[in-house]
Protein backbone atom coordinates (compact mmCIF):
# COMPACT_ATOMS: atom_id res chain seq x y z
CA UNK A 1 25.08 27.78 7.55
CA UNK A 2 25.59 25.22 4.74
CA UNK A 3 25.71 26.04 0.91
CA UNK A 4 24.58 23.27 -1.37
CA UNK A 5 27.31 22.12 -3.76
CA UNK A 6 25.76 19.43 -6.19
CA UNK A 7 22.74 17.13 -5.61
CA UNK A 8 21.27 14.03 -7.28
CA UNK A 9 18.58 11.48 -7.24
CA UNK A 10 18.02 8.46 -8.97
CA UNK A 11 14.31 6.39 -8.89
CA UNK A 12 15.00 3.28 -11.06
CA UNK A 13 12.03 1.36 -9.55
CA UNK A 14 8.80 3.95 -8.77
CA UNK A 15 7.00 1.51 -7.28
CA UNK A 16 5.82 -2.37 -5.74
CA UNK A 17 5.96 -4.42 -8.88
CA UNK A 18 5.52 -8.56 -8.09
CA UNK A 19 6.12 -9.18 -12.02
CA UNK A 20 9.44 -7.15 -12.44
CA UNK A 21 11.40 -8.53 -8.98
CA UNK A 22 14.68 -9.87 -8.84
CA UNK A 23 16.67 -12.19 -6.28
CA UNK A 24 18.93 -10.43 -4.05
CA UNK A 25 22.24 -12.88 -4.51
CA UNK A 26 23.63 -14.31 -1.77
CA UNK A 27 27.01 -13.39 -0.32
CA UNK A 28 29.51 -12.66 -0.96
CA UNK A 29 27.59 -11.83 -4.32
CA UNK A 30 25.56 -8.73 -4.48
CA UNK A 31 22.60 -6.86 -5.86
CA UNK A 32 23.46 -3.47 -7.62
CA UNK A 33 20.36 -0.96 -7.06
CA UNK A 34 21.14 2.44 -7.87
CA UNK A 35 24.12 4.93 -8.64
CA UNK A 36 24.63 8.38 -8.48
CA UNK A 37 27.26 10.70 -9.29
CA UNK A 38 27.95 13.70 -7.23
CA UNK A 39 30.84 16.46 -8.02
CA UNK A 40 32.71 18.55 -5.61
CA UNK A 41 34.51 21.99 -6.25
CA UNK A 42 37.52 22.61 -5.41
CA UNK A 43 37.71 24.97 -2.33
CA UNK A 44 34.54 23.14 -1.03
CA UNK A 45 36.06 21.77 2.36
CA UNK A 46 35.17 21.19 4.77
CA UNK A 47 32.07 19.43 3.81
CA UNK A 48 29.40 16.70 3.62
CA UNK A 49 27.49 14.02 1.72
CA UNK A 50 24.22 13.36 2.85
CA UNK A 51 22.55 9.88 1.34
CA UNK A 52 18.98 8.35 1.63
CA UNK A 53 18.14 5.07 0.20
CA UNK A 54 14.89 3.28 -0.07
CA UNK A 55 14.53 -0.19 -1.17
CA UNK A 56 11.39 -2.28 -2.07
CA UNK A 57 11.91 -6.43 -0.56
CA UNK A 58 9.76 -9.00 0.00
CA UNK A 59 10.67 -12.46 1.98
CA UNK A 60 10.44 -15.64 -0.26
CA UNK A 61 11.69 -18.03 1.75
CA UNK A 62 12.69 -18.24 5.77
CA UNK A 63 14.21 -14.99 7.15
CA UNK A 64 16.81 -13.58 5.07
CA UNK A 65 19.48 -11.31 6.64
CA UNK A 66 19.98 -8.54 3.59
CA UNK A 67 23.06 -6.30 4.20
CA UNK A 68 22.43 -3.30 1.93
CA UNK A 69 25.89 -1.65 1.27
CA UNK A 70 27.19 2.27 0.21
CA UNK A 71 30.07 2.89 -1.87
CA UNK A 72 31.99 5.75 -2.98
CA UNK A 73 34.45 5.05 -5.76
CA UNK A 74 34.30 1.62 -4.85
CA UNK A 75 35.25 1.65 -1.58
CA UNK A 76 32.16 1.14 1.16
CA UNK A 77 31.84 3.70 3.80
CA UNK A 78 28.35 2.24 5.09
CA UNK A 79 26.28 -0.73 5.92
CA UNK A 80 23.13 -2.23 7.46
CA UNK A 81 21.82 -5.32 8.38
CA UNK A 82 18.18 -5.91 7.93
CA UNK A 83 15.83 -8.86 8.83
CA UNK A 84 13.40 -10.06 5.95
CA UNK A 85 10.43 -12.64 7.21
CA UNK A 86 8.21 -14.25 4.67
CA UNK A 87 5.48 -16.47 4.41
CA UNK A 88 3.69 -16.82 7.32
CA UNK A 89 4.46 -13.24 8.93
CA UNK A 90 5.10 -9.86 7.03
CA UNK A 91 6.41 -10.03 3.52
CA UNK A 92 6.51 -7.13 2.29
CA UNK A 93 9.28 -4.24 3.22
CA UNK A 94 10.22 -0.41 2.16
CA UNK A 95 13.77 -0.34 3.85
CA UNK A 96 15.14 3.13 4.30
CA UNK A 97 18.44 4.17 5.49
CA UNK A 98 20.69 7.13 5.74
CA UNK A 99 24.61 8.22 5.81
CA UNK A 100 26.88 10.60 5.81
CA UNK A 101 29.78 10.50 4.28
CA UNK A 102 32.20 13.87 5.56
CA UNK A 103 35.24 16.06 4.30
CA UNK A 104 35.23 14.34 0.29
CA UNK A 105 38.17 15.40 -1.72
CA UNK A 106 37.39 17.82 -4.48
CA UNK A 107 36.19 15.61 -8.18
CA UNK A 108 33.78 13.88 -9.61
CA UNK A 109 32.34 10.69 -6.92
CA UNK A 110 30.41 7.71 -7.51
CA UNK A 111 27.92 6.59 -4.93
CA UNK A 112 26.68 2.95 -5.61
CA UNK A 113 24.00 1.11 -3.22
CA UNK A 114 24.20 -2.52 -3.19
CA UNK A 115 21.83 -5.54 -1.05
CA UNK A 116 23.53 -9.27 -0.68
CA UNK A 117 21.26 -12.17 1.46
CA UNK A 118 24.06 -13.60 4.47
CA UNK A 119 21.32 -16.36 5.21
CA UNK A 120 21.83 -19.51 3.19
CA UNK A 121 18.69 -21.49 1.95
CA UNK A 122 16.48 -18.18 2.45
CA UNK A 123 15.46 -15.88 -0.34
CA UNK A 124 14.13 -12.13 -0.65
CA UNK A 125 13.51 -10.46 -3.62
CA UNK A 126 13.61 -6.78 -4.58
CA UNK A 127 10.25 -5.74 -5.50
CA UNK A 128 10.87 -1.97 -5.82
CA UNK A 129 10.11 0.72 -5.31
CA UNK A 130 14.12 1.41 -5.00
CA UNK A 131 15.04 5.31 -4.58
CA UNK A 132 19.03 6.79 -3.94
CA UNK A 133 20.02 10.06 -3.66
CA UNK A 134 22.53 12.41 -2.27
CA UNK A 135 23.11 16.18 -1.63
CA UNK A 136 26.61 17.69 -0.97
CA UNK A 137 26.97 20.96 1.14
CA UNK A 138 29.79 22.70 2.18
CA UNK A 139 29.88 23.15 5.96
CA UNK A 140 31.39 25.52 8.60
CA UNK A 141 33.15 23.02 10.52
């Protein structure tokens, strides 16, 4: 049985929003989306950090490879690759991903979720919604 230990969300795009994009830069440049802080007890090992992220793209131009990164206290501990078309095919994305991040020291943690384009001379924009959260239990084993 798990016990949950802290939890947070953050939503700062609710929804698909053409007017209030932005570029995602190109690498080795990147996009900040969302942070959340999550605190751990002492005496709270072993133990886990679940994460969910949803982000809002479109394709601009040619097909953009967007690697959407996860970092705790500024060190990554995830990563994706996605594919983003554009004209001519689909446009418009919600990417969602997951991780887990295990056995986190006891303190206060910063989870940051970041998207950078690999593809030179494409172009994908974030056009929301963009969602992040996390939920820390303490586990058995």
């Amino acid at each position: 049985m798990a016990r949950i230990i802290d939890k947070a969300a953050v939503q700062p795009r609710r929804s698909f929003n053409l007017a209030n994009s932005f570029i995602i830069r190109r690498s080795p440049a990147s996009s900040r989306l969302a942070t959340i802080t999550l605190v751990i007890p002492r005496n709270s090992q072993p133990n886990r950090v679940d994460l969910v992220a949803t982000v809002g793209v479109r394709g601009v131009t040619g097909i953009a490879q967007i690697l959407f990164r996860i970092f705790r206290d500024g060190r990554e501990i995830f990563n994706t690759l996605q594919g983003i078309e554009s004209v001519g095919s689909e446009q418009n994305y919600a990417v969602t991903f997951q991780a887990e991040d295990r056995n986190i020291r006891a303190g206060t943690h910063v989870y940051t979720v970041t998207a950078e384009n690999r593809t030179a001379n494409t172009r994908a924009d974030v056009v929301g919604p963009i969602s992040f959260s996390g939920l820390a239990v303490k586990t058995k084993s």
